[in-house]
N, C-alpha and C. Protein backbone atom coordinates (compact mmCIF):
# COMPACT_ATOMS: atom_id res chain seq x y z
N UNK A 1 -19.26 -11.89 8.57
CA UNK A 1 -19.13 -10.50 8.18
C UNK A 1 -18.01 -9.81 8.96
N UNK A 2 -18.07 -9.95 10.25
CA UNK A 2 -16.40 -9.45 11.61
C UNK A 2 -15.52 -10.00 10.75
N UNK A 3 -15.37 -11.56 9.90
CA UNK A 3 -13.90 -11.88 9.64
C UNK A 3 -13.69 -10.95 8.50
N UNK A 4 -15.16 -10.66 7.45
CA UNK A 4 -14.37 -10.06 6.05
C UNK A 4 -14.11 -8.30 6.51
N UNK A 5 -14.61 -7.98 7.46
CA UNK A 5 -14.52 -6.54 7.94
C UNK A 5 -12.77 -6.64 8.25
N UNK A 6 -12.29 -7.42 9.53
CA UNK A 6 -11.17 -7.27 10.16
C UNK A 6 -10.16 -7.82 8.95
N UNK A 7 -10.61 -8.84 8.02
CA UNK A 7 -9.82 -8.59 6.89
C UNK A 7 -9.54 -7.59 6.06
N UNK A 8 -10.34 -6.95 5.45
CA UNK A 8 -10.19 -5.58 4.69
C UNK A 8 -9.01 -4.67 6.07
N UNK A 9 -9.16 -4.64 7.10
CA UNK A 9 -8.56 -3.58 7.95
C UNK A 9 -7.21 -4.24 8.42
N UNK A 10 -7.58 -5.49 8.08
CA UNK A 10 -5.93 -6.42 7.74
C UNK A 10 -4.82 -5.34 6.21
N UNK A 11 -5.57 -5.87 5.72
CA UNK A 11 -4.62 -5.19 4.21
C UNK A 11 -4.86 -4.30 4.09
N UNK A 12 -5.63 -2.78 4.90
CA UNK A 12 -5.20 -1.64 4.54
C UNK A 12 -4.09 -1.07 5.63
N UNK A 13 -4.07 -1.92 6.63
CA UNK A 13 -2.47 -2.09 7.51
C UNK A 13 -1.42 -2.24 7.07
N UNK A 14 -1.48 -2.94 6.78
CA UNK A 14 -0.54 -3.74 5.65
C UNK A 14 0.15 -2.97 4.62
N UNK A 15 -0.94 -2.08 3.61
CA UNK A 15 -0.52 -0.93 2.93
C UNK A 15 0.14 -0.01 3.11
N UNK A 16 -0.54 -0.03 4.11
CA UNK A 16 0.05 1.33 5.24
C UNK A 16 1.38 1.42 5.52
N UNK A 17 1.81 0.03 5.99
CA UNK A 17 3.22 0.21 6.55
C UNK A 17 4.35 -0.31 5.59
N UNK A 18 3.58 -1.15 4.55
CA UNK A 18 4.75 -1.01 2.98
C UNK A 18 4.58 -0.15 2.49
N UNK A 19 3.77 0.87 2.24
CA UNK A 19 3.89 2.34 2.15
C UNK A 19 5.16 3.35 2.76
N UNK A 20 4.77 3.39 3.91
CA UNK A 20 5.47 4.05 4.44
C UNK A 20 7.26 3.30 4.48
N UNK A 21 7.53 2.10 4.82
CA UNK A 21 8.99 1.60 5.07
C UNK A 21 9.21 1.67 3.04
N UNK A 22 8.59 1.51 2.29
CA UNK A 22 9.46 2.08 1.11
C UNK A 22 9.43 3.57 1.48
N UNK A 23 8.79 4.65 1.78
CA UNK A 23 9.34 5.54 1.94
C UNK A 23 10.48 5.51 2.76
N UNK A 24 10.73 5.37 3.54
CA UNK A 24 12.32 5.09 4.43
C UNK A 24 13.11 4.49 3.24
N UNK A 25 12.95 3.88 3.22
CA UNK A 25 14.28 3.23 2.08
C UNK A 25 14.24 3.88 1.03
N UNK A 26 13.25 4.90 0.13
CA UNK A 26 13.69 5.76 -0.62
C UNK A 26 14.39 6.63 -0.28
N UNK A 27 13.91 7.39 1.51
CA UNK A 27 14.90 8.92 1.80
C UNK A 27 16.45 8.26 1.95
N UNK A 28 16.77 6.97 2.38
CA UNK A 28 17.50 6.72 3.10
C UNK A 28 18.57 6.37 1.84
N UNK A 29 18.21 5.89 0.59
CA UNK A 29 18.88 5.71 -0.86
C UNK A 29 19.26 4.78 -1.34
N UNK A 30 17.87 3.62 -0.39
CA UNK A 30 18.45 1.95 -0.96
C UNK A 30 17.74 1.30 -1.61
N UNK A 31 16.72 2.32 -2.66
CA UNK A 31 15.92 2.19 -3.59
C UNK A 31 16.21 3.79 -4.39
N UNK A 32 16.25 3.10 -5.49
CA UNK A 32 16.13 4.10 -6.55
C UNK A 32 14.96 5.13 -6.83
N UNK A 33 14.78 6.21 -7.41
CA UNK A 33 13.25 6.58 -7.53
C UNK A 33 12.19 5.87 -8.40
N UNK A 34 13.15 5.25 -9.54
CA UNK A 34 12.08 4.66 -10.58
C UNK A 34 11.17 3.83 -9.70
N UNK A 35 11.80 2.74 -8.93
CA UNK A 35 11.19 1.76 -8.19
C UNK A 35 10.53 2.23 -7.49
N UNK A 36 10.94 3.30 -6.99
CA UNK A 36 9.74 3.80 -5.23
C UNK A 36 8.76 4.61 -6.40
N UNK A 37 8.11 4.92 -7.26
CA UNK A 37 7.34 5.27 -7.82
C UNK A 37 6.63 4.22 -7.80
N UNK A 38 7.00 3.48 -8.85
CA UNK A 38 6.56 2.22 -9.36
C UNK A 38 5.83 1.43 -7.95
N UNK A 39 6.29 1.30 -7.54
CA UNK A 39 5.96 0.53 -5.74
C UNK A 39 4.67 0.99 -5.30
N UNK A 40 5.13 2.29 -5.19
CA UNK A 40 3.71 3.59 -4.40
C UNK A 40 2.69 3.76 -5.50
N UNK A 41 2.82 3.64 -7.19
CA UNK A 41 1.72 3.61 -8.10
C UNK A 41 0.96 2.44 -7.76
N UNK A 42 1.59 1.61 -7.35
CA UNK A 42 1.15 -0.45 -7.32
C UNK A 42 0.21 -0.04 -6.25
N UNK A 43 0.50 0.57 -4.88
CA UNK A 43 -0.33 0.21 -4.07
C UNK A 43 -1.39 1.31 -3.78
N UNK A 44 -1.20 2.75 -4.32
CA UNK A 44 -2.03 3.24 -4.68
C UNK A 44 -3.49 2.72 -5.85
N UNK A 45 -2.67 2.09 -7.00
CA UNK A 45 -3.89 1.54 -7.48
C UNK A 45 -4.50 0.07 -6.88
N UNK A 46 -3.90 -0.01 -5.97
CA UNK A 46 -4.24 -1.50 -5.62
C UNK A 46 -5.85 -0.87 -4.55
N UNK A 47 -5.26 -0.23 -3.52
CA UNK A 47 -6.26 0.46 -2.92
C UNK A 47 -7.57 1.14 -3.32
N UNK A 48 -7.38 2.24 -4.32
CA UNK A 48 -8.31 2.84 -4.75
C UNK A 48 -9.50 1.87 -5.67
N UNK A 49 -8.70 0.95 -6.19
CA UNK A 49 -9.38 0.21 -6.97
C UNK A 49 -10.54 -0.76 -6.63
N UNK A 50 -9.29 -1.20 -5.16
CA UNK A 50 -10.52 -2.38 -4.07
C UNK A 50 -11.76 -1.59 -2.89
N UNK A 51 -11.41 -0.34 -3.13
CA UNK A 51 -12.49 0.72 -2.68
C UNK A 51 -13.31 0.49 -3.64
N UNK A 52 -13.30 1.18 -5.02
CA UNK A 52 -14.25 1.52 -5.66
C UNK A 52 -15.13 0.08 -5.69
N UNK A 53 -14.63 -1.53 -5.66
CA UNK A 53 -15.70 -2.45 -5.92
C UNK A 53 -16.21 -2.46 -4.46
N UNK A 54 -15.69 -2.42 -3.43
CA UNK A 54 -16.67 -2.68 -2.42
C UNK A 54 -17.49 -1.25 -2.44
N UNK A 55 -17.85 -0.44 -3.04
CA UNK A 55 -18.54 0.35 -2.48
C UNK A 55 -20.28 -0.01 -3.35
């Protein structure tokens, strides 16, 4: 149960900081907006989604 806990808190790390470094590379202008949408929709639904089954 510790490994599937520290896993889940593995990949919402993970989210976290490809989250945020596409934001840098969107302000910074080495991604387009279509893509940094597209990117941040992906891992927004990726998240919300793997919430709603573990709950």
């Amino acid at each position: 149960m510790k490994f599937l806990k520290s896993l889940l808190s593995i990949k919402t790390i993970i989210s976290l900081l490809f989250s945020i470094t596409t934001c840098i590379l969107a302000i910074k202008g080495c991604i387009k907006s279509e893509t940094f949408l597209a990117i941040i929709m992906a891992i927004i639904t990726y998240y919300f989604t793997r919430n709603n089954k573990s709950e």
